[in-house]
PDB file of N, CA and C in Angstrom:
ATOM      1  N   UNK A   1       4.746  11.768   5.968  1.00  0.00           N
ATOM      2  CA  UNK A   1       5.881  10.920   5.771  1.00  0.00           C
ATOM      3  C   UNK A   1       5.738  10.224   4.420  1.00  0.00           C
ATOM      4  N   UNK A   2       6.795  10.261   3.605  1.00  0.00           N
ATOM      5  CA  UNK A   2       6.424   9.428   2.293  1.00  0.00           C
ATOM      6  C   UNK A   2       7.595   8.350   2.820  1.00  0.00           C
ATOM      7  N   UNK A   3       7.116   7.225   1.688  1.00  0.00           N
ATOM      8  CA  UNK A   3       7.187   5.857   1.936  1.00  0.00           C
ATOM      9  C   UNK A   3       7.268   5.473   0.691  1.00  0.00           C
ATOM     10  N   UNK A   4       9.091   4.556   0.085  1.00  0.00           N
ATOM     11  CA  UNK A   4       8.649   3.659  -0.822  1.00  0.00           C
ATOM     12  C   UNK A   4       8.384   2.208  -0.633  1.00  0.00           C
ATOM     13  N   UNK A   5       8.114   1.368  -1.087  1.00  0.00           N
ATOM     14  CA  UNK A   5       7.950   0.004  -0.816  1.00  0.00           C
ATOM     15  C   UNK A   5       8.451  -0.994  -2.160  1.00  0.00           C
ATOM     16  N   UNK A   6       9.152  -1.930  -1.771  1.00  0.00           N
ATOM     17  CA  UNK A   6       9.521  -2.752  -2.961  1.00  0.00           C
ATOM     18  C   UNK A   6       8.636  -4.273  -2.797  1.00  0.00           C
ATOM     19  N   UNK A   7       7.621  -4.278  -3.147  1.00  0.00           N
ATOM     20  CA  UNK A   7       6.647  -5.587  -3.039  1.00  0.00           C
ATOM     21  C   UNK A   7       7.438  -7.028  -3.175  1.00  0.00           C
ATOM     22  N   UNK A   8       6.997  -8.180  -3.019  1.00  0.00           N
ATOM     23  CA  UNK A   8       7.665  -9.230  -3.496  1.00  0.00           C
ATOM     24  C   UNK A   8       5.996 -10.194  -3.980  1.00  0.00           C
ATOM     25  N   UNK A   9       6.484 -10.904  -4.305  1.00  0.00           N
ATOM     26  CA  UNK A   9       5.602 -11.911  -5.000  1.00  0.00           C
ATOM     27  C   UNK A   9       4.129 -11.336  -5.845  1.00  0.00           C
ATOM     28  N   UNK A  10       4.258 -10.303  -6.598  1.00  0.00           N
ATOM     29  CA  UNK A  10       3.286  -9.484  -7.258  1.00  0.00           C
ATOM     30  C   UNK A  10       3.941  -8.910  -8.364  1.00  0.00           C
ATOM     31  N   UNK A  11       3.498  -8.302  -9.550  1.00  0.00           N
ATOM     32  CA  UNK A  11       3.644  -7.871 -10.557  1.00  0.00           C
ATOM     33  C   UNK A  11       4.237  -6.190 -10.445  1.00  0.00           C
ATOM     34  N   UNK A  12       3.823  -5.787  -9.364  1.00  0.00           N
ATOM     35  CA  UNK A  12       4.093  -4.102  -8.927  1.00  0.00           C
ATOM     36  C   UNK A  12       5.940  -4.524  -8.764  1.00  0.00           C
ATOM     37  N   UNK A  13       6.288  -3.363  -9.152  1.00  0.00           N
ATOM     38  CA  UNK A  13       7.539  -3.175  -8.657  1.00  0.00           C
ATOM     39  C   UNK A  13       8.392  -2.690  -7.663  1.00  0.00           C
ATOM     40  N   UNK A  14       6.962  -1.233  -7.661  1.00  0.00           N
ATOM     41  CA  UNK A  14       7.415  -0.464  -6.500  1.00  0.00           C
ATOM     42  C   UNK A  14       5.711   0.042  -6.122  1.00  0.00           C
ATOM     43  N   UNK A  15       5.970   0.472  -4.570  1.00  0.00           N
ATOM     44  CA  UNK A  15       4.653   1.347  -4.557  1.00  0.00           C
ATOM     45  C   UNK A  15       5.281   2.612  -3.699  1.00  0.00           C
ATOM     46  N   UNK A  16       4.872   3.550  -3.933  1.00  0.00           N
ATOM     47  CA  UNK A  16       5.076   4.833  -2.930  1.00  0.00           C
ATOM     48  C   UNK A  16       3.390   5.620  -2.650  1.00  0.00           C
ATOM     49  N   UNK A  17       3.883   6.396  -1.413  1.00  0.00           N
ATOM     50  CA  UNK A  17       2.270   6.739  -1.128  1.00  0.00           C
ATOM     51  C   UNK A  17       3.219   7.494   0.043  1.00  0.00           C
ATOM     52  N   UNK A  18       2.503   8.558   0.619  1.00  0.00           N
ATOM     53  CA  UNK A  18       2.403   9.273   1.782  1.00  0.00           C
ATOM     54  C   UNK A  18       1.664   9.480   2.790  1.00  0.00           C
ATOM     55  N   UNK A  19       1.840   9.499   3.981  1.00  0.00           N
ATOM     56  CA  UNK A  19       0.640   9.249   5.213  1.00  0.00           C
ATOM     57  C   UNK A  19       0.913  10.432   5.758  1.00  0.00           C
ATOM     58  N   UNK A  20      -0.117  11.408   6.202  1.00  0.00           N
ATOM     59  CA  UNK A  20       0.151  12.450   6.778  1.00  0.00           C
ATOM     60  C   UNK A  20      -1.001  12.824   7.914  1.00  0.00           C
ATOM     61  N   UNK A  21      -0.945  12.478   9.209  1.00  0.00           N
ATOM     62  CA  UNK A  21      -2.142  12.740  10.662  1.00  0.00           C
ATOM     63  C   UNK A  21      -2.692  11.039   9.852  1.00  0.00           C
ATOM     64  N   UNK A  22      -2.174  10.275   9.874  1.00  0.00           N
ATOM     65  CA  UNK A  22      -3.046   8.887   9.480  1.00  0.00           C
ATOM     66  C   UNK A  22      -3.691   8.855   8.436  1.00  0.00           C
ATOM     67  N   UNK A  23      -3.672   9.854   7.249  1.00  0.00           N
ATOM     68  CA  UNK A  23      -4.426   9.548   6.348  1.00  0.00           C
ATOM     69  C   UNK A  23      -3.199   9.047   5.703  1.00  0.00           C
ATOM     70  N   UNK A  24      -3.569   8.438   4.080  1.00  0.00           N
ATOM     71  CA  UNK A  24      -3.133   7.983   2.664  1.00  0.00           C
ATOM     72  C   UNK A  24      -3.039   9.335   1.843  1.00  0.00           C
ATOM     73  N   UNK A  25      -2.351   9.332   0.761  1.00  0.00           N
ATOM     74  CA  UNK A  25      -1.666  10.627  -0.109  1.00  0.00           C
ATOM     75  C   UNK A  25      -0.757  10.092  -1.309  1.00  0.00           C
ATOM     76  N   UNK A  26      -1.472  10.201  -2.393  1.00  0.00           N
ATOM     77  CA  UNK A  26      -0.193  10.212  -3.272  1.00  0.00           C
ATOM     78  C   UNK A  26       0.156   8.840  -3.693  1.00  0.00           C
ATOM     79  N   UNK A  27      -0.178   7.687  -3.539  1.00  0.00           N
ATOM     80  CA  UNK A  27      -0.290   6.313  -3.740  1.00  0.00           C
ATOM     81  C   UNK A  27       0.120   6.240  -5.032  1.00  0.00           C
ATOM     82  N   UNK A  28       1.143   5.766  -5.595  1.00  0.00           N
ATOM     83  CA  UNK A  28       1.923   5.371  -6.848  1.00  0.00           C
ATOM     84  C   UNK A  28       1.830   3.674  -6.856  1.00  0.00           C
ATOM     85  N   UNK A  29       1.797   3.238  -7.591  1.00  0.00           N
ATOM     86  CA  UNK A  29       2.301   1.687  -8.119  1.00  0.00           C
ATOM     87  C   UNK A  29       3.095   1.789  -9.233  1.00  0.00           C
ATOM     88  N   UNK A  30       4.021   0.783  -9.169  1.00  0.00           N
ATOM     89  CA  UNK A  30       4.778   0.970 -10.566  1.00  0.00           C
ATOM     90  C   UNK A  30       5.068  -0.486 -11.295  1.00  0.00           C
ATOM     91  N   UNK A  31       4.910  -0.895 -12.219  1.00  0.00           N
ATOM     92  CA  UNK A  31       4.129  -2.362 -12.582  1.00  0.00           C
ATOM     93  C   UNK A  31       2.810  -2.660 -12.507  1.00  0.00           C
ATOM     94  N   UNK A  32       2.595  -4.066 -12.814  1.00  0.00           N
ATOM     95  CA  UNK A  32       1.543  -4.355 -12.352  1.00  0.00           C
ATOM     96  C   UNK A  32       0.200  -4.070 -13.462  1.00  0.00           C
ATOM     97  N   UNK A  33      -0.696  -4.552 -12.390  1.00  0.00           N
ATOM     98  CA  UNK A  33      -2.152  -3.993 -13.688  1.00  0.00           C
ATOM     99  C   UNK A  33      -2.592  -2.343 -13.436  1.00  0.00           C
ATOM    100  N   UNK A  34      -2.053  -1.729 -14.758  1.00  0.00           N
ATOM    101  CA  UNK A  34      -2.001  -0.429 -14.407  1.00  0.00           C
ATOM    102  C   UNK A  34      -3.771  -0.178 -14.026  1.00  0.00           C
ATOM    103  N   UNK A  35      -4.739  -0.489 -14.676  1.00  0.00           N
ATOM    104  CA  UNK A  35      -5.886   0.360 -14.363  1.00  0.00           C
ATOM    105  C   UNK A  35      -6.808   0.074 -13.225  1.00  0.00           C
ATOM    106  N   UNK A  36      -6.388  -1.196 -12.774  1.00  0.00           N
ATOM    107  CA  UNK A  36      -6.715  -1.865 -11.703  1.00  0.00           C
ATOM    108  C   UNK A  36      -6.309  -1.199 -10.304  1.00  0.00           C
ATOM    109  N   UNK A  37      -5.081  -0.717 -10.612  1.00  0.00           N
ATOM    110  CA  UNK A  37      -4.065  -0.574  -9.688  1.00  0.00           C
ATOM    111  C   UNK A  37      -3.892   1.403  -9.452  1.00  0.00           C
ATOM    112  N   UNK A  38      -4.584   1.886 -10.669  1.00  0.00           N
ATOM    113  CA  UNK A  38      -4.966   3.117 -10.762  1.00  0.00           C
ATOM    114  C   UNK A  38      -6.235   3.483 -10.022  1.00  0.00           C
ATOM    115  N   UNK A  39      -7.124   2.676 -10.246  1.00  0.00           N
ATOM    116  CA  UNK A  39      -8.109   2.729  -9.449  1.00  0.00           C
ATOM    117  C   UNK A  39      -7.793   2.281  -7.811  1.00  0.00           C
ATOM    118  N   UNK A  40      -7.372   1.166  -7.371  1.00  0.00           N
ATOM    119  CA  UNK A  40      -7.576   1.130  -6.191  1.00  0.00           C
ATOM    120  C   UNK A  40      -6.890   2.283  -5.237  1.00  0.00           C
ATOM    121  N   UNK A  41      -5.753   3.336  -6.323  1.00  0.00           N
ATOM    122  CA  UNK A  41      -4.893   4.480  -5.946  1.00  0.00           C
ATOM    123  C   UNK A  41      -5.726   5.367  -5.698  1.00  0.00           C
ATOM    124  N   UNK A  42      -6.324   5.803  -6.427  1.00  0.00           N
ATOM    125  CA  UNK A  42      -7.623   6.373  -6.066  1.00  0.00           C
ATOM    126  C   UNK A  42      -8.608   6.488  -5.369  1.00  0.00           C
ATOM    127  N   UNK A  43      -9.481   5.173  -5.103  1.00  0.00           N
ATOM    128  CA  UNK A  43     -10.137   4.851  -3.884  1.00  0.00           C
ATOM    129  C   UNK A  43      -9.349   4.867  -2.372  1.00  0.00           C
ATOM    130  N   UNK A  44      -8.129   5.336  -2.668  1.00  0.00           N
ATOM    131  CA  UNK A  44      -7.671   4.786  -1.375  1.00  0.00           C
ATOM    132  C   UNK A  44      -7.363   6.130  -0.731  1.00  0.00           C
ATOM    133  N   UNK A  45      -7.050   7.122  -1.384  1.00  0.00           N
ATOM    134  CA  UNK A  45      -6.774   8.412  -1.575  1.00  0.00           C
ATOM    135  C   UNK A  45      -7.633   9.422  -0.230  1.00  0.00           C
ATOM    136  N   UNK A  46      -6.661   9.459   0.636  1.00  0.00           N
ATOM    137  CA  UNK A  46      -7.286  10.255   1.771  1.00  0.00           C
ATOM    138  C   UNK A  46      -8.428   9.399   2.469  1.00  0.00           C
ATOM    139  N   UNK A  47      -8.544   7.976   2.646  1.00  0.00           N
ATOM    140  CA  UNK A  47      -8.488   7.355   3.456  1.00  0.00           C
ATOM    141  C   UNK A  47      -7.787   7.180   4.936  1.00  0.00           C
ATOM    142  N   UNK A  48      -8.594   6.941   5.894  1.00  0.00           N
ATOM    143  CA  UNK A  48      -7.382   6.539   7.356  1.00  0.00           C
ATOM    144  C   UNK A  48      -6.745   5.117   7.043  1.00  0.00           C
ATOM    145  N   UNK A  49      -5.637   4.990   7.318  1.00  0.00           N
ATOM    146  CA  UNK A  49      -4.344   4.561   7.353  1.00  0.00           C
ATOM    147  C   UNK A  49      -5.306   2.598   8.250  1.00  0.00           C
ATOM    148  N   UNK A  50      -6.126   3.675   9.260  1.00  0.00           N
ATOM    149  CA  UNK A  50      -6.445   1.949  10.051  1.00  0.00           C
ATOM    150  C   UNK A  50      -7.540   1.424   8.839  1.00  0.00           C
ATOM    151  N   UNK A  51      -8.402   2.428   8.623  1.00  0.00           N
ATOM    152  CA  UNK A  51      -9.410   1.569   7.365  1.00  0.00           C
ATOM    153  C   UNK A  51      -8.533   0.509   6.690  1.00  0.00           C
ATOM    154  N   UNK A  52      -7.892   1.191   5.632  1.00  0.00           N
ATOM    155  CA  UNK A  52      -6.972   0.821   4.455  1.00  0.00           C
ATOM    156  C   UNK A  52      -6.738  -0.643   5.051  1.00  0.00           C
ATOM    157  N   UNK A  53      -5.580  -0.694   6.097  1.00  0.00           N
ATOM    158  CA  UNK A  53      -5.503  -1.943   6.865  1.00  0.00           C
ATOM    159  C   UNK A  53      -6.334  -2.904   7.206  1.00  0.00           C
ATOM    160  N   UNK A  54      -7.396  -2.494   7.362  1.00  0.00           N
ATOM    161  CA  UNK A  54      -8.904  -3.498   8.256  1.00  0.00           C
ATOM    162  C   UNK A  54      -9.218  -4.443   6.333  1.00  0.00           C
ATOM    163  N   UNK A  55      -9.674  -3.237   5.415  1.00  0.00           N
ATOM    164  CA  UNK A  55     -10.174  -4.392   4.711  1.00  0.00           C
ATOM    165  C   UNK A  55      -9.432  -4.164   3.034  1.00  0.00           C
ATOM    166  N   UNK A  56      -8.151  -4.022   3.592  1.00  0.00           N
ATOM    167  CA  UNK A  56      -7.096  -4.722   2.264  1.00  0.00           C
ATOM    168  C   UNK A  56      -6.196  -5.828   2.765  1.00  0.00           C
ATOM    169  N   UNK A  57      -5.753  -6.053   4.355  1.00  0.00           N
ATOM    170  CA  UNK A  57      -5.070  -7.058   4.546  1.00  0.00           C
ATOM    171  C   UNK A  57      -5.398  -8.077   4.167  1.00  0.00           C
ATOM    172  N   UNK A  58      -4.563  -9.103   3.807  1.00  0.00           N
ATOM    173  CA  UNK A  58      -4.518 -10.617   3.244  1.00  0.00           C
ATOM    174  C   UNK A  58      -4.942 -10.960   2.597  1.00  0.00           C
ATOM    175  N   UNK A  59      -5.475 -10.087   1.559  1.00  0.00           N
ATOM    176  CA  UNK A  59      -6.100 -10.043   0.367  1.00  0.00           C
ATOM    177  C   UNK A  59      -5.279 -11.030  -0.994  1.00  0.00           C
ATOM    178  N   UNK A  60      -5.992 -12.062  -1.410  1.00  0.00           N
ATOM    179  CA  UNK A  60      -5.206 -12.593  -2.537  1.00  0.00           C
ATOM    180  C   UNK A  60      -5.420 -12.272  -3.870  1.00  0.00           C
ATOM    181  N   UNK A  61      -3.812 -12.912  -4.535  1.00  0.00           N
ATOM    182  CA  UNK A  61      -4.716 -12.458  -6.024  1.00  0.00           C
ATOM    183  C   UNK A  61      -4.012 -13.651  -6.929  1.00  0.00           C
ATOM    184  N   UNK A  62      -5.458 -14.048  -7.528  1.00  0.00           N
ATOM    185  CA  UNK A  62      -5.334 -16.299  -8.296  1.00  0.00           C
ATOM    186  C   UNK A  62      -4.472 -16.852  -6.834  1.00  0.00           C
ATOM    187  N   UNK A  63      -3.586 -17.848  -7.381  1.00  0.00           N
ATOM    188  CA  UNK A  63      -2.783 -18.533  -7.063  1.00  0.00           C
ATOM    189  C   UNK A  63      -1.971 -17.732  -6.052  1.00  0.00           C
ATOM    190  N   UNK A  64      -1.778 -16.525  -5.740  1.00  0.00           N
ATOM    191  CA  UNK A  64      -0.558 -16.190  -5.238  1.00  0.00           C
ATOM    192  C   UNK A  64      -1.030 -15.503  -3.672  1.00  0.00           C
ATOM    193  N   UNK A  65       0.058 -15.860  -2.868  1.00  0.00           N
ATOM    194  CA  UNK A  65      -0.218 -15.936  -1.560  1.00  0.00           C
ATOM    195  C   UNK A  65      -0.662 -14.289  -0.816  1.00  0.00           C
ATOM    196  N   UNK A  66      -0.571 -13.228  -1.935  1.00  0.00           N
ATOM    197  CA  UNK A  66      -0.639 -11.908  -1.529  1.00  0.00           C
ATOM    198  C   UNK A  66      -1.311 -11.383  -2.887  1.00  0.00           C
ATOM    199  N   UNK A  67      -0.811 -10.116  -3.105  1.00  0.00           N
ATOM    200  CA  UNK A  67      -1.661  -8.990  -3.973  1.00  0.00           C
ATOM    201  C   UNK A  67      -0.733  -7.837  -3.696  1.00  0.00           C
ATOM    202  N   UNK A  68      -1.539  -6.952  -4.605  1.00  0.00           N
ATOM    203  CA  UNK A  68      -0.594  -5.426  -4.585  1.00  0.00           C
ATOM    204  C   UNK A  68      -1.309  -4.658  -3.539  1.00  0.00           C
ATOM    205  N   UNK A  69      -2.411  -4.808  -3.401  1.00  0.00           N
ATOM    206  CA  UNK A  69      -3.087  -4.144  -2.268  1.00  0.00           C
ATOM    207  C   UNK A  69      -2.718  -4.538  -0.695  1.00  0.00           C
ATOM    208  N   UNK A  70      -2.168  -6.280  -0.674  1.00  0.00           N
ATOM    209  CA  UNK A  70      -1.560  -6.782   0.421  1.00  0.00           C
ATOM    210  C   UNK A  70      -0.664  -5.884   1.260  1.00  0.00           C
ATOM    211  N   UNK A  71       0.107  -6.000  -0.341  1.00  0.00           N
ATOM    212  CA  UNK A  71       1.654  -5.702   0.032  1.00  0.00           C
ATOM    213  C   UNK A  71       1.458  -4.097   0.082  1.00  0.00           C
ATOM    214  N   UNK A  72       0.680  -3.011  -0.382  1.00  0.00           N
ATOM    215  CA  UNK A  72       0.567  -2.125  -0.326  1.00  0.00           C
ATOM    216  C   UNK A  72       0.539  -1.709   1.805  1.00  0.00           C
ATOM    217  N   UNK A  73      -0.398  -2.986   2.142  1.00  0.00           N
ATOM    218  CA  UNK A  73      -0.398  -2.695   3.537  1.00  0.00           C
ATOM    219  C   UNK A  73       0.275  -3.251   4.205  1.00  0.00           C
ATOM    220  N   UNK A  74       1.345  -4.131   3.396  1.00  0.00           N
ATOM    221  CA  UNK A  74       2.808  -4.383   4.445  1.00  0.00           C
ATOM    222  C   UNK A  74       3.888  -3.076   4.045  1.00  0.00           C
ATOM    223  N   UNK A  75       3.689  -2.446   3.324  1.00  0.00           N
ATOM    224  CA  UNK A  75       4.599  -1.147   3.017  1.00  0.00           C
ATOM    225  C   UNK A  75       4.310   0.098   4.061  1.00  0.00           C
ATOM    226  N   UNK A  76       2.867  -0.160   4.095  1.00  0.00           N
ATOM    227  CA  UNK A  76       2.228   0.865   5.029  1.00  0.00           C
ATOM    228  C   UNK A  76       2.750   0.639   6.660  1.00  0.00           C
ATOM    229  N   UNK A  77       2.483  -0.692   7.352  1.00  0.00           N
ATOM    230  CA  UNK A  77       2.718  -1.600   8.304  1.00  0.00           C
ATOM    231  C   UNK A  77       4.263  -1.233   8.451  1.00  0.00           C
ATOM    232  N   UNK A  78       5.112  -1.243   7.818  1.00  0.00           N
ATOM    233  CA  UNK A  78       6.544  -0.852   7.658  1.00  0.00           C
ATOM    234  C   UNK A  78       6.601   0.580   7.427  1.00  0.00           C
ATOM    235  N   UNK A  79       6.322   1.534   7.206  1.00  0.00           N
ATOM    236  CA  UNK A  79       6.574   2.615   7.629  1.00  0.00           C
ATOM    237  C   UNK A  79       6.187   3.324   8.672  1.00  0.00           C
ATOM    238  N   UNK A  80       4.877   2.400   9.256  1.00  0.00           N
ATOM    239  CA  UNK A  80       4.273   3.117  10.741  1.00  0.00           C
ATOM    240  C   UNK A  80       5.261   2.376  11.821  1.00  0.00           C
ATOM    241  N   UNK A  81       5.689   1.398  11.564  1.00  0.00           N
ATOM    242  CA  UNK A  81       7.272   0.576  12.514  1.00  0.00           C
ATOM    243  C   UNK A  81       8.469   1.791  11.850  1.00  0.00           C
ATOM    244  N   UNK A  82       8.482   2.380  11.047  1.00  0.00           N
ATOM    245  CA  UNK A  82       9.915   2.900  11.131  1.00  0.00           C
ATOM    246  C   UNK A  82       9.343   4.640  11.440  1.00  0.00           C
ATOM    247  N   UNK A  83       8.546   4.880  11.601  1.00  0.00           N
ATOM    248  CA  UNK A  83       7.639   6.194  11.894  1.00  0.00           C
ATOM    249  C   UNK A  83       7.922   6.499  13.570  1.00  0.00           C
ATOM    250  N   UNK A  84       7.039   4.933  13.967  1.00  0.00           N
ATOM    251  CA  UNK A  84       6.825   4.753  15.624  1.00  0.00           C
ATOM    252  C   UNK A  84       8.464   4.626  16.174  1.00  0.00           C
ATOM    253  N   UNK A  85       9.653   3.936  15.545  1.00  0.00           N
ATOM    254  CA  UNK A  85      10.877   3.626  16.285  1.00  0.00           C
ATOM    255  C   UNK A  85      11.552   4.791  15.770  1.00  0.00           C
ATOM    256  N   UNK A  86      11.530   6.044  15.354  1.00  0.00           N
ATOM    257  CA  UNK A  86      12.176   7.213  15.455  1.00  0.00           C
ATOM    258  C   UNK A  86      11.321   8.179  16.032  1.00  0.00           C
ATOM    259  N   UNK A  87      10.342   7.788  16.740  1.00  0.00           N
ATOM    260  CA  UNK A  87       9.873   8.952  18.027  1.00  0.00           C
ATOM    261  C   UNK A  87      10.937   8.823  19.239  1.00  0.00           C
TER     262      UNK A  87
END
């Protein structure tokens, strides 16, 4: 299933990524700190879907109440709700 996501309170603009049997695939960011944000695309890359969740949630970044990696797993969190309510 691919998935875009439009973040809020972060520098990313957009993120897209694909989950396929629970893994991660294909993880795009668009904004943001590109090499930072290149890398964590990478590390994340064919990962399970519950990892990713366990230790990127609520992750901050300075001052601000989230991150791109946050919001990466409220994009994720929102496509396994729109995944699970069209079975």
């Amino acid at each position: 299933m691919k998935h875009t996501f439009r973040p809020r309170g972060v520098c990313s603009q957009e993120i897209s990524f694909e989950i396929e049997e629970g893994i991660l695939k294909n993880i795009s960011f668009y904004g943001g700190c590109h090499g930072n944000l290149q890398a964590l695309s990478r590390l994340l890359e064919g990962m399970p879907v519950s990892y990713a969740i366990e230790r990127l949630k609520g992750i901050k970044c300075g001052y601000k109440q989230t991150s791109c990696s946050d919001q990466l797993i409220q994009g994720i969190e929102q496509a396994l709700k729109i995944a699970a309510s069209s079975d």
